[in-house]
N, C-alpha and C. Protein backbone atom coordinates (compact mmCIF):
# COMPACT_ATOMS: atom_id res chain seq x y z
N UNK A 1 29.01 2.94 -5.69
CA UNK A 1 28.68 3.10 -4.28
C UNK A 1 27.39 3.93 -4.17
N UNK A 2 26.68 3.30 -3.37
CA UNK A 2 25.51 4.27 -2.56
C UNK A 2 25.51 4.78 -1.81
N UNK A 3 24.21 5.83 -1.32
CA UNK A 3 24.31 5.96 -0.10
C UNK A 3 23.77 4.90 0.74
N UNK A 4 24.65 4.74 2.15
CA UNK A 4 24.46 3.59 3.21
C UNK A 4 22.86 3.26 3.34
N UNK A 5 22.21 4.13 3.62
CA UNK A 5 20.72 3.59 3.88
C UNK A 5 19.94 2.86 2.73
N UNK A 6 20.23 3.08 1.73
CA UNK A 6 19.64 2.20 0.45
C UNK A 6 20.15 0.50 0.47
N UNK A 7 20.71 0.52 1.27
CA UNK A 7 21.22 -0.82 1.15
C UNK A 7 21.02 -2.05 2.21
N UNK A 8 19.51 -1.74 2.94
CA UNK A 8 18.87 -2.95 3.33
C UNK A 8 18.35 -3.40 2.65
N UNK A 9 17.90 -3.40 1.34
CA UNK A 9 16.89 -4.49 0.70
C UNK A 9 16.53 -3.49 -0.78
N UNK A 10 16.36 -4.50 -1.65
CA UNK A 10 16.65 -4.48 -3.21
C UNK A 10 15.56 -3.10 -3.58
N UNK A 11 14.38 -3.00 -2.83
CA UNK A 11 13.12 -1.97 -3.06
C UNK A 11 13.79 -0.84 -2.82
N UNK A 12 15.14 -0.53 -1.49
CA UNK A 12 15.70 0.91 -1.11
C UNK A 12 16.29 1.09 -1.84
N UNK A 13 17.42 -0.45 -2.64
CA UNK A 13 17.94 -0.03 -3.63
C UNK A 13 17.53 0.90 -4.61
N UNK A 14 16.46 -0.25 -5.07
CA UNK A 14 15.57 0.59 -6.17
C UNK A 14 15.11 1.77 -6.33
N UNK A 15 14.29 2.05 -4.85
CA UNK A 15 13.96 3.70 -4.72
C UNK A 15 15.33 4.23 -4.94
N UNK A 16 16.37 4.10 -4.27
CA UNK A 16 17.73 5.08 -4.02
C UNK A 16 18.23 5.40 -5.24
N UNK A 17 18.19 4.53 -6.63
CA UNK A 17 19.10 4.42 -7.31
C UNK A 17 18.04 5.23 -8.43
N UNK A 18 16.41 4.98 -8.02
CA UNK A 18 15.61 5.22 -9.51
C UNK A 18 15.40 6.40 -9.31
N UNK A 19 14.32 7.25 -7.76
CA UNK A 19 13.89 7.88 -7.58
C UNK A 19 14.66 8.89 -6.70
N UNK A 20 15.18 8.63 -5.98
CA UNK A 20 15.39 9.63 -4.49
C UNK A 20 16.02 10.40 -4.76
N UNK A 21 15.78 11.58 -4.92
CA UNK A 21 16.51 13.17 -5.12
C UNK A 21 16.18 13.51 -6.71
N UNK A 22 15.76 12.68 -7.22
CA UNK A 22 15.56 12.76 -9.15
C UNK A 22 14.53 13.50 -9.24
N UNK A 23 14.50 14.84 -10.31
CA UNK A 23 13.51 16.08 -10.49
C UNK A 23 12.63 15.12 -10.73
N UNK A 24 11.45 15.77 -10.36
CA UNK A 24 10.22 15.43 -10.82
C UNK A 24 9.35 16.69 -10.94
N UNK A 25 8.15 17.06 -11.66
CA UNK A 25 7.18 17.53 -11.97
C UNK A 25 5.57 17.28 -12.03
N UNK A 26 6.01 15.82 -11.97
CA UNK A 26 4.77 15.25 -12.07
C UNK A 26 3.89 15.06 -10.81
N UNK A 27 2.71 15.31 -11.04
CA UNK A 27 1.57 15.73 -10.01
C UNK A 27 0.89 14.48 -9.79
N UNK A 28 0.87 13.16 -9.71
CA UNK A 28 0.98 11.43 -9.79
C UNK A 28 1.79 11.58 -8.69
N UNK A 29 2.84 11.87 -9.08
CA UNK A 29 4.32 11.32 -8.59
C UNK A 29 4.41 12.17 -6.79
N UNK A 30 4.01 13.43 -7.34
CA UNK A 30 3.76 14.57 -6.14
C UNK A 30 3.00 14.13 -4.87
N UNK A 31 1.76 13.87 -5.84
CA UNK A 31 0.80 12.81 -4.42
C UNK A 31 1.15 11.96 -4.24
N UNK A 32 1.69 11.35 -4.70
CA UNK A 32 2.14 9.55 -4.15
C UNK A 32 3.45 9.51 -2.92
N UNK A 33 4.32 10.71 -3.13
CA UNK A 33 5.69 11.15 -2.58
C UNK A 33 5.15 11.16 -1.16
N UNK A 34 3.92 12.64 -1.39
CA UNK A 34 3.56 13.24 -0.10
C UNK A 34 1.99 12.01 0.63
N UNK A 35 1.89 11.51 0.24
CA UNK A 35 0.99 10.31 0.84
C UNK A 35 1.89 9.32 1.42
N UNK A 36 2.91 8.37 0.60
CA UNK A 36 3.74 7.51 1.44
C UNK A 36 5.09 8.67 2.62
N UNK A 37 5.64 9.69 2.20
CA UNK A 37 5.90 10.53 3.33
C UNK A 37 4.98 10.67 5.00
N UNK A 38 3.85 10.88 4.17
CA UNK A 38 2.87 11.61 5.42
C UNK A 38 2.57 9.84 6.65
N UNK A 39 2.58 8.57 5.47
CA UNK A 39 2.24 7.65 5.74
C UNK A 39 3.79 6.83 6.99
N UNK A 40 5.06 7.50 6.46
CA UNK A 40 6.11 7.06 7.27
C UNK A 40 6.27 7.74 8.49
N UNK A 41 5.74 8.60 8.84
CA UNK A 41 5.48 9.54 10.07
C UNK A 41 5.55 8.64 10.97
N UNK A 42 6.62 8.42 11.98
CA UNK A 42 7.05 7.39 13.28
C UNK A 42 7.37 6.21 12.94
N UNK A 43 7.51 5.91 11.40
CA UNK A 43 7.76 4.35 10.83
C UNK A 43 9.01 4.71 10.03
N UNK A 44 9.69 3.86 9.96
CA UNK A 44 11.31 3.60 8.83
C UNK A 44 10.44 3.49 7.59
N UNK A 45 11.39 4.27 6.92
CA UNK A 45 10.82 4.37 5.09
C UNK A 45 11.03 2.52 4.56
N UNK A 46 11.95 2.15 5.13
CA UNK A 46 11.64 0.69 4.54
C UNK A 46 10.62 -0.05 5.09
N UNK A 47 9.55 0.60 6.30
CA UNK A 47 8.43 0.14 6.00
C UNK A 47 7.59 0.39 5.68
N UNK A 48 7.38 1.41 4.61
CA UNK A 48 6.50 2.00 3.26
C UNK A 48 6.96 1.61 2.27
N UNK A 49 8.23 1.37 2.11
CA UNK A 49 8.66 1.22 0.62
C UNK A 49 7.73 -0.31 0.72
N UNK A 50 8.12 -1.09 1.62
CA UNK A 50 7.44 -2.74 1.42
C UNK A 50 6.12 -2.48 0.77
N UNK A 51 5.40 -1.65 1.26
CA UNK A 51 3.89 -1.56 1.00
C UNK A 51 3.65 -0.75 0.12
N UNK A 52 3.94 -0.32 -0.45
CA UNK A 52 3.87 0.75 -1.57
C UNK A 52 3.16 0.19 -2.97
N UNK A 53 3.18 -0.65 -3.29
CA UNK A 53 1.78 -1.62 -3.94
C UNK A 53 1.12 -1.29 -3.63
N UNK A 54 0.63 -1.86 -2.05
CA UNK A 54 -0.83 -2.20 -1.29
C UNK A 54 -1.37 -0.46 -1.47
N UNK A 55 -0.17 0.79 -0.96
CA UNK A 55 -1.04 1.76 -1.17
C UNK A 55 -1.34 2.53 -2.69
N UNK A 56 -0.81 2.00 -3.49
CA UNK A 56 -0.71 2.27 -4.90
C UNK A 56 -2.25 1.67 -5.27
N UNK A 57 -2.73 0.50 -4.92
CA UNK A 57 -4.15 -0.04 -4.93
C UNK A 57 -5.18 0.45 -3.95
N UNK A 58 -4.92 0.86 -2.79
CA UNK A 58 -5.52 1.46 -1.71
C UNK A 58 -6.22 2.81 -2.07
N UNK A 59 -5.56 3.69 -3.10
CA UNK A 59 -5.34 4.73 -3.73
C UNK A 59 -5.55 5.39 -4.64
N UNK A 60 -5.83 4.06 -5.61
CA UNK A 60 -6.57 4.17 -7.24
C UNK A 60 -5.31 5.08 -8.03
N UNK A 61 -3.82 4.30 -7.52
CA UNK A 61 -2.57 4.50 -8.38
C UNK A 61 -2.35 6.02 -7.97
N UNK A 62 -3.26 6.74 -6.82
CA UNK A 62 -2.59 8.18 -6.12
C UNK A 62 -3.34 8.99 -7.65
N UNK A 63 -4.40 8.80 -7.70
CA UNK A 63 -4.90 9.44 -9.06
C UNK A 63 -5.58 10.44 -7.83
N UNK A 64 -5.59 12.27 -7.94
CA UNK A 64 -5.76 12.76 -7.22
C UNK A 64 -7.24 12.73 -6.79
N UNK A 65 -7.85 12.87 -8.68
CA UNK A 65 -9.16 13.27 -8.48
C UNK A 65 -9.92 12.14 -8.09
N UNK A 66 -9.88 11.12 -8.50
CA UNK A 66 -10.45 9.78 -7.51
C UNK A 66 -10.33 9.81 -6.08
N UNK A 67 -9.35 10.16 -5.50
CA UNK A 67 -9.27 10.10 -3.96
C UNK A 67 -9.83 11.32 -3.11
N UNK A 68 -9.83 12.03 -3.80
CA UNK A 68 -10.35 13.67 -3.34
C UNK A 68 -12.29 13.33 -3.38
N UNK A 69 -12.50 11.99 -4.05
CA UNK A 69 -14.20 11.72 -3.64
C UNK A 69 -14.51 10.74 -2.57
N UNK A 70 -12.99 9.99 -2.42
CA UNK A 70 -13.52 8.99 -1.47
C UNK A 70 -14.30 9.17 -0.14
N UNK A 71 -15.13 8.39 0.08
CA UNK A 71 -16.48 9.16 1.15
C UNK A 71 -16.05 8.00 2.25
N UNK A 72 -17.05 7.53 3.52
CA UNK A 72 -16.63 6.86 4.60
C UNK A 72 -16.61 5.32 4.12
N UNK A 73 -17.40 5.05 3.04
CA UNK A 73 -17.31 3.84 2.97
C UNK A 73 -15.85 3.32 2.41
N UNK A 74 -15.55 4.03 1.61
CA UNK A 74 -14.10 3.73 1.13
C UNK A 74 -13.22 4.33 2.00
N UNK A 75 -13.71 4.79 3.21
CA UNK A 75 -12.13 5.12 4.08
C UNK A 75 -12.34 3.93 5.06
N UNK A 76 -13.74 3.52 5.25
CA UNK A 76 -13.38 2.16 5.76
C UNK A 76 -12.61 1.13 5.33
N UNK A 77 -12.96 0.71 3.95
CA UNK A 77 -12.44 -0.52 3.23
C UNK A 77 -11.35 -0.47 3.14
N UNK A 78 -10.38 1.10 3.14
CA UNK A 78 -8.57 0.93 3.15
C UNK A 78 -8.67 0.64 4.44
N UNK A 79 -9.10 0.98 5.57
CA UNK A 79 -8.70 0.80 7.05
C UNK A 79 -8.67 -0.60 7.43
N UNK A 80 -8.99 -1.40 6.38
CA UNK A 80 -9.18 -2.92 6.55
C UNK A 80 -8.37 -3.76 5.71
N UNK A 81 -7.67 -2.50 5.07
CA UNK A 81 -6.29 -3.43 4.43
C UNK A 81 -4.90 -3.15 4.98
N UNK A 82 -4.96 -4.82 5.53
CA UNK A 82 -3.44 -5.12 5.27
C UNK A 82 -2.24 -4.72 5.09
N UNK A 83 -2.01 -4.32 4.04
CA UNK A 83 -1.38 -4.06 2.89
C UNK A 83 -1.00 -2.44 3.10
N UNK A 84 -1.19 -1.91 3.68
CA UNK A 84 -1.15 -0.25 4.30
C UNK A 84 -0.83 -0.36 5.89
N UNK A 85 -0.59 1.32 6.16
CA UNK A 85 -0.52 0.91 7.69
C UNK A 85 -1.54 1.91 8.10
N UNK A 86 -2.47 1.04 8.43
CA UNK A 86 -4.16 1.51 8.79
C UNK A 86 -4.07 2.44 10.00
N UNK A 87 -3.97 3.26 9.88
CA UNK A 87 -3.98 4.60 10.43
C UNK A 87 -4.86 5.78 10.01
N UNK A 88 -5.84 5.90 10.83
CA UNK A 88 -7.38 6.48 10.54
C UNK A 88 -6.86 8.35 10.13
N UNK A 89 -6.28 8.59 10.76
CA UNK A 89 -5.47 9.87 10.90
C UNK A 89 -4.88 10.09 9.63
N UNK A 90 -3.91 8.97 9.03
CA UNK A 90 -2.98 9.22 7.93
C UNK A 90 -4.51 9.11 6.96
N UNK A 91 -4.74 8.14 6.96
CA UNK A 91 -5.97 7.79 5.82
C UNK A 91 -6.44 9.40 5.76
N UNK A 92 -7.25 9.77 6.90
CA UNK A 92 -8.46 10.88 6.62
C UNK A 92 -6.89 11.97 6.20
N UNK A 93 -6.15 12.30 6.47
CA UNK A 93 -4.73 13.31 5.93
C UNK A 93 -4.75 12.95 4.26
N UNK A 94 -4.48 11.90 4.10
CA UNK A 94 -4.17 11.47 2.66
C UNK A 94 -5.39 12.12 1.64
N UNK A 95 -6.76 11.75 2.08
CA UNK A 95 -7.94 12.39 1.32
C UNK A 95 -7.89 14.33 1.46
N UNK A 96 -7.74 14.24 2.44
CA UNK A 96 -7.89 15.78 2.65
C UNK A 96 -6.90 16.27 2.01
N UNK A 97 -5.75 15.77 1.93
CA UNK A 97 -4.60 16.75 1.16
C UNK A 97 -5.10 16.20 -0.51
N UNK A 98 -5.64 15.11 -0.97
CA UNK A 98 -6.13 15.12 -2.06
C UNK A 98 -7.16 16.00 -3.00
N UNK A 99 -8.19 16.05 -1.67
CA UNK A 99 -9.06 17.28 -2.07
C UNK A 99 -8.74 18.71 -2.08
N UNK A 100 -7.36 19.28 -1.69
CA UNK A 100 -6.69 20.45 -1.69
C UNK A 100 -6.01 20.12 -2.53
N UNK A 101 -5.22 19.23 -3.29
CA UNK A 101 -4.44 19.39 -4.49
C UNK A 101 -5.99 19.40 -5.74
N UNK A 102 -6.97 18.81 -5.85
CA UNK A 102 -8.05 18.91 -6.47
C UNK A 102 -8.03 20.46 -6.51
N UNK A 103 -8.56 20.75 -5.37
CA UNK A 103 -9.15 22.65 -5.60
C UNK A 103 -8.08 23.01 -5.82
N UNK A 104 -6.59 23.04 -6.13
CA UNK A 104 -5.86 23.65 -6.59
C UNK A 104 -5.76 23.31 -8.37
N UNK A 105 -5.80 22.09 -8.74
CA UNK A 105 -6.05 21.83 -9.72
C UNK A 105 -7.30 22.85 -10.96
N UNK A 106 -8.20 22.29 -9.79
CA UNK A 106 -9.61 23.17 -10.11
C UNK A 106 -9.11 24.73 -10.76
N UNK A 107 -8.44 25.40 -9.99
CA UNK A 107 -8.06 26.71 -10.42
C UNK A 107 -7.22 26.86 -11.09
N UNK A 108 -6.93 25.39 -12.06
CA UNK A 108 -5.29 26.17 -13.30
C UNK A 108 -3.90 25.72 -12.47
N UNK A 109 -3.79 25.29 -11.25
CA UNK A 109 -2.56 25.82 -10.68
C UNK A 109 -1.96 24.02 -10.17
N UNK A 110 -0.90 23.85 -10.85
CA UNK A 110 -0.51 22.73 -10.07
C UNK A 110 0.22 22.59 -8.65
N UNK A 111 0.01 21.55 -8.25
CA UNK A 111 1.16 21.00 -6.72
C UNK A 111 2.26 21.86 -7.27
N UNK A 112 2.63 20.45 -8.02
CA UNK A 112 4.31 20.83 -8.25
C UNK A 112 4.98 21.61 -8.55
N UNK A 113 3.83 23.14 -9.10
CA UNK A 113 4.55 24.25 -9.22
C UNK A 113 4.70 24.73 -8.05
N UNK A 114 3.66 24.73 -7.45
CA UNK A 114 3.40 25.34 -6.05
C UNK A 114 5.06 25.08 -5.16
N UNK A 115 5.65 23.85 -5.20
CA UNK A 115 6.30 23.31 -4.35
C UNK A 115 7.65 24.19 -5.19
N UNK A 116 7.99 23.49 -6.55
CA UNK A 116 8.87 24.37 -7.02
C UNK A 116 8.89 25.85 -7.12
N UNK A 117 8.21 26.76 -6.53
CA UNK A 117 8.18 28.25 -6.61
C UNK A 117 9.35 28.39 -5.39
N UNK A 118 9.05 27.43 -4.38
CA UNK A 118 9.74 28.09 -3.03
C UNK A 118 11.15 27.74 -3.47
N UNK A 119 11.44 27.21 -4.49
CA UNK A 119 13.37 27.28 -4.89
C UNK A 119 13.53 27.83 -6.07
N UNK A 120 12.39 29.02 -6.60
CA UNK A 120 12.42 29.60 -8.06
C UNK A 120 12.80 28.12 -8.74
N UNK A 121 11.97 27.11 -8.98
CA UNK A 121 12.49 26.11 -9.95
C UNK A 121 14.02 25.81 -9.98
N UNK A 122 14.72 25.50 -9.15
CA UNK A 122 16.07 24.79 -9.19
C UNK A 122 16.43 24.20 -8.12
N UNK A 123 17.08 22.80 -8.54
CA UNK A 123 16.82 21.82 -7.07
C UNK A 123 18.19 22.01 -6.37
N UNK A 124 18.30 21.92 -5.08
CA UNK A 124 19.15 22.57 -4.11
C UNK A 124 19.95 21.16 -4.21
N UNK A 125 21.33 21.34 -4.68
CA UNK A 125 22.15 20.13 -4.47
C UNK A 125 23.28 20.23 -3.20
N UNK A 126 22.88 19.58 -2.25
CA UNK A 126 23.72 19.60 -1.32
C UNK A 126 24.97 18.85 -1.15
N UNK A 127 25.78 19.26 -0.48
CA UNK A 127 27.39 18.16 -0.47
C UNK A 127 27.82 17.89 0.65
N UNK A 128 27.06 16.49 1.32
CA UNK A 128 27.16 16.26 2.72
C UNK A 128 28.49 15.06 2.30
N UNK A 129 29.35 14.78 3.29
CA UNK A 129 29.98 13.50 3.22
C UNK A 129 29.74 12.36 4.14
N UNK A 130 28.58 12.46 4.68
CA UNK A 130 28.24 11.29 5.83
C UNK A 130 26.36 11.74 6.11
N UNK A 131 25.55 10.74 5.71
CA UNK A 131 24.69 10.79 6.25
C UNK A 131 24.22 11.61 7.45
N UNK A 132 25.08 11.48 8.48
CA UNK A 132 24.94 12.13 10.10
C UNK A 132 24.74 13.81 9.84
N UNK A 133 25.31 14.10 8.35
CA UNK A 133 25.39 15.75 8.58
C UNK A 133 23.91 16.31 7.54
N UNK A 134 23.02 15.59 7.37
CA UNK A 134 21.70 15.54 6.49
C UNK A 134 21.11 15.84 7.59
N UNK A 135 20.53 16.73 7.31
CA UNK A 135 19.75 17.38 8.46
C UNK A 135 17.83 16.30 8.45
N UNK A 136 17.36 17.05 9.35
CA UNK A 136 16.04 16.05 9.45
C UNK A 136 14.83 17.29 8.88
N UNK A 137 15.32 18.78 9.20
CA UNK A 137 14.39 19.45 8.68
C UNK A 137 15.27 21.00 8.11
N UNK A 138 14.53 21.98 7.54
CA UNK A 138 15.17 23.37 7.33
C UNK A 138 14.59 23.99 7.35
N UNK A 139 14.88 25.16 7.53
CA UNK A 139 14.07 26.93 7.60
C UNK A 139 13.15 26.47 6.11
N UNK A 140 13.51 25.96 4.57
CA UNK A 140 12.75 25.87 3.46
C UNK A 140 11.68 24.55 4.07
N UNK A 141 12.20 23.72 4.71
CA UNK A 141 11.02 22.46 4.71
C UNK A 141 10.07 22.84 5.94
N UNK A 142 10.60 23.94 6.70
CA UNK A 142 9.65 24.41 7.82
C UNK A 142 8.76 25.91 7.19
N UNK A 143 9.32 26.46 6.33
CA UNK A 143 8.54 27.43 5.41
C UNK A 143 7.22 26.63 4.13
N UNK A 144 7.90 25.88 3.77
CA UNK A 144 6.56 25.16 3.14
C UNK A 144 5.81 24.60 4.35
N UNK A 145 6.32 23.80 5.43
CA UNK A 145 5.16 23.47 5.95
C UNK A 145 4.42 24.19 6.86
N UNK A 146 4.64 25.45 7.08
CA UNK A 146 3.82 26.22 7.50
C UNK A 146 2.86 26.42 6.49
N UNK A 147 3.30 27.43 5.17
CA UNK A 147 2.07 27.31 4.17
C UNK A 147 1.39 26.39 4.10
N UNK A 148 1.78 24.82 3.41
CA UNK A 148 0.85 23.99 3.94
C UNK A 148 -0.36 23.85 4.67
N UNK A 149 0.15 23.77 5.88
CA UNK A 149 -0.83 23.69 6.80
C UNK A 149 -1.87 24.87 6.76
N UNK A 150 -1.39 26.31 6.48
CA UNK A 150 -2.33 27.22 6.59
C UNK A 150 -3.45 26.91 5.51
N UNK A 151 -3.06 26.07 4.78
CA UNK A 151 -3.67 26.07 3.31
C UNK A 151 -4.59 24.83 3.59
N UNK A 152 -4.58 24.36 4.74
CA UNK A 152 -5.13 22.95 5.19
C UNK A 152 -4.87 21.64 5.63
N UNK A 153 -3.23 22.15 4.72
CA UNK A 153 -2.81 20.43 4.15
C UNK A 153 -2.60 19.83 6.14
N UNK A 154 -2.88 18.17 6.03
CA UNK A 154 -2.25 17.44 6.97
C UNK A 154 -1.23 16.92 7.18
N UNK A 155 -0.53 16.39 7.66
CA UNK A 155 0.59 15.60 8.52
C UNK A 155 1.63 15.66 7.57
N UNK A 156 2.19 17.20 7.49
CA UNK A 156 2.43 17.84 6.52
C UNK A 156 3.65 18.67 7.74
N UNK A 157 4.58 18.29 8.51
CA UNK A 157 5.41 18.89 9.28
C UNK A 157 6.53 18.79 8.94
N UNK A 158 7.47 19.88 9.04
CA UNK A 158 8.79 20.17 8.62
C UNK A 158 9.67 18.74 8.19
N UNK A 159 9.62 18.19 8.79
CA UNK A 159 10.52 16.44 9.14
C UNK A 159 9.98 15.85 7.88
N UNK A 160 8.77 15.31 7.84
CA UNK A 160 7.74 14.88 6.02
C UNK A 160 7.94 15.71 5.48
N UNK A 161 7.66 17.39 5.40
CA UNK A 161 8.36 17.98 4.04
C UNK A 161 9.94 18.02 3.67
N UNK A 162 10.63 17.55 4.48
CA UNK A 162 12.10 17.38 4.15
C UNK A 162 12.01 15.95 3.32
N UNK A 163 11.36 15.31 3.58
CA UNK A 163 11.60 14.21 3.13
C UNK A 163 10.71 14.29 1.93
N UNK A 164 9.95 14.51 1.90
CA UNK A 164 9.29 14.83 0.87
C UNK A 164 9.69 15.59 -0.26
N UNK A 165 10.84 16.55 0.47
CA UNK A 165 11.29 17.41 -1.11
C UNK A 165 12.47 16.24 -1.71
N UNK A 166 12.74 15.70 -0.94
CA UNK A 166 13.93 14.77 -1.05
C UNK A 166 13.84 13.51 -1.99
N UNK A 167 12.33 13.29 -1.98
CA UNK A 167 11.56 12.49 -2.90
C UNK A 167 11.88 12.80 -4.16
N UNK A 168 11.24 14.13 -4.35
CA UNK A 168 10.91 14.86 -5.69
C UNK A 168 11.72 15.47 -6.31
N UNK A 169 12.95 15.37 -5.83
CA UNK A 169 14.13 16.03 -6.49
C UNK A 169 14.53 17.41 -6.02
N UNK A 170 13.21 17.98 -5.11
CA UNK A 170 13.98 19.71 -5.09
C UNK A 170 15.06 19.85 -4.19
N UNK A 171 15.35 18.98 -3.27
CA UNK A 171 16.70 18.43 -2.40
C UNK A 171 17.41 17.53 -3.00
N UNK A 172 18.53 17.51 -3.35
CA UNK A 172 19.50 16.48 -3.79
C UNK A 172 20.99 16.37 -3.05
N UNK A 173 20.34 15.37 -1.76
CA UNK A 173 21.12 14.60 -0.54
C UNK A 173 21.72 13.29 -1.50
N UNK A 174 22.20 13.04 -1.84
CA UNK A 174 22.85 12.13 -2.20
C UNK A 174 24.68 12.22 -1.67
N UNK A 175 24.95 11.80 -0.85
CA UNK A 175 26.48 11.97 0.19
C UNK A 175 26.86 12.42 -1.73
N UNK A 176 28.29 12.84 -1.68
CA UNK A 176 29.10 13.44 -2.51
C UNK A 176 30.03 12.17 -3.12
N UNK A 177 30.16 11.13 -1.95
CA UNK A 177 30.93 9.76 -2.35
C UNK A 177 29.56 8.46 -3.41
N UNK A 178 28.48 9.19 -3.41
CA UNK A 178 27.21 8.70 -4.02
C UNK A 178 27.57 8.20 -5.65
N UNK A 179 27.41 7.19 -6.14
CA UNK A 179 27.31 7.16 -7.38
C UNK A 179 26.13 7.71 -8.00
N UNK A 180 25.02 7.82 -7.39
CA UNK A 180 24.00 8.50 -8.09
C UNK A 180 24.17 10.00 -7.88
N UNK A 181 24.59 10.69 -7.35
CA UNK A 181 24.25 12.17 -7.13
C UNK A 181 23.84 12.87 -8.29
């Protein structure tokens, strides 16, 4: 058994069963989380998961330091794909939080530590029995996204960092009746 929302279509499967709540560390994985997050902002995650190719190519595979140069001509040419949901706002968010994981890079210091400091490195396993009691945000996903933002980052609000930690493993929502938990 899953949890209920993974089970419109074989991709939620897939995310639900491969990725969603599973530690991660990886700074690839970090930007790609918080780019399709920032990118579901007023949209259902099953309509990012569909596109998640198109922005995997849109993106240069969420390679940080490639996207942290993209200039206007290449924020045009994604705004003309398809294959994404062309949103001038998310686009110019996506570069800008690229070029802040860059200058953090730049100085020795990764994302993903950054993100794992605010739970001393250990992922918060929660024991909900119904979807309905998963909250949408917390005092921790509204404390990172304050830093965040002070730090620059965009479309980077409590609601996307919940979901976002939820990505990366430092939340582990998986209902308790979950075969994956």
């Amino acid at each position: 058994m899953r949890c209920p929302w993974a089970n419109s279509s074989l991709e939620m499967q897939y995310y639900h069963d491969n990725e969603w709540c599973k530690v991660s560390h990886d700074e690839r994985y970090f930007f790609e989380m918080l780019t399709l997050e920032l990118s579901q902002a007023g949209l259902s995650w099953a309509t990012i998961i569909k596109r998640r190719e198109g922005y995997k190519e849109a993106f240069d595979n969420f390679d940080v330091d490639k996207v942290s140069q993209f200039d206007d001509a290449k924020k045009a040419k994604i705004l003309e794909n398809p294959q994404i949901i062309r949103n001038k706002l998310k686009v110019n968010a996506t570069i800008n939080n690229a070029r802040l994981i860059k200058q953090m890079h730049d100085k020795g210091e990764k994302f993903s530590d950054y993100i794992w400091n605010f739970v001393d490195n250990k992922p918060i396993i929660n024991h909900y029995s119904d979807m309905s009691e998963v909250p949408a945000q917390t005092e921790l996903s509204q404390n990172i996204s304050k830093d965040l933002k002070k730090r620059g980052f965009r479309f980077v609000g409590p609601t996307i960092i919940y979901s976002f930690l939820q990505a990366v493993g430092v939340l582990n929502d998986h209902l308790d009746s979950c075969d994956f938990k």
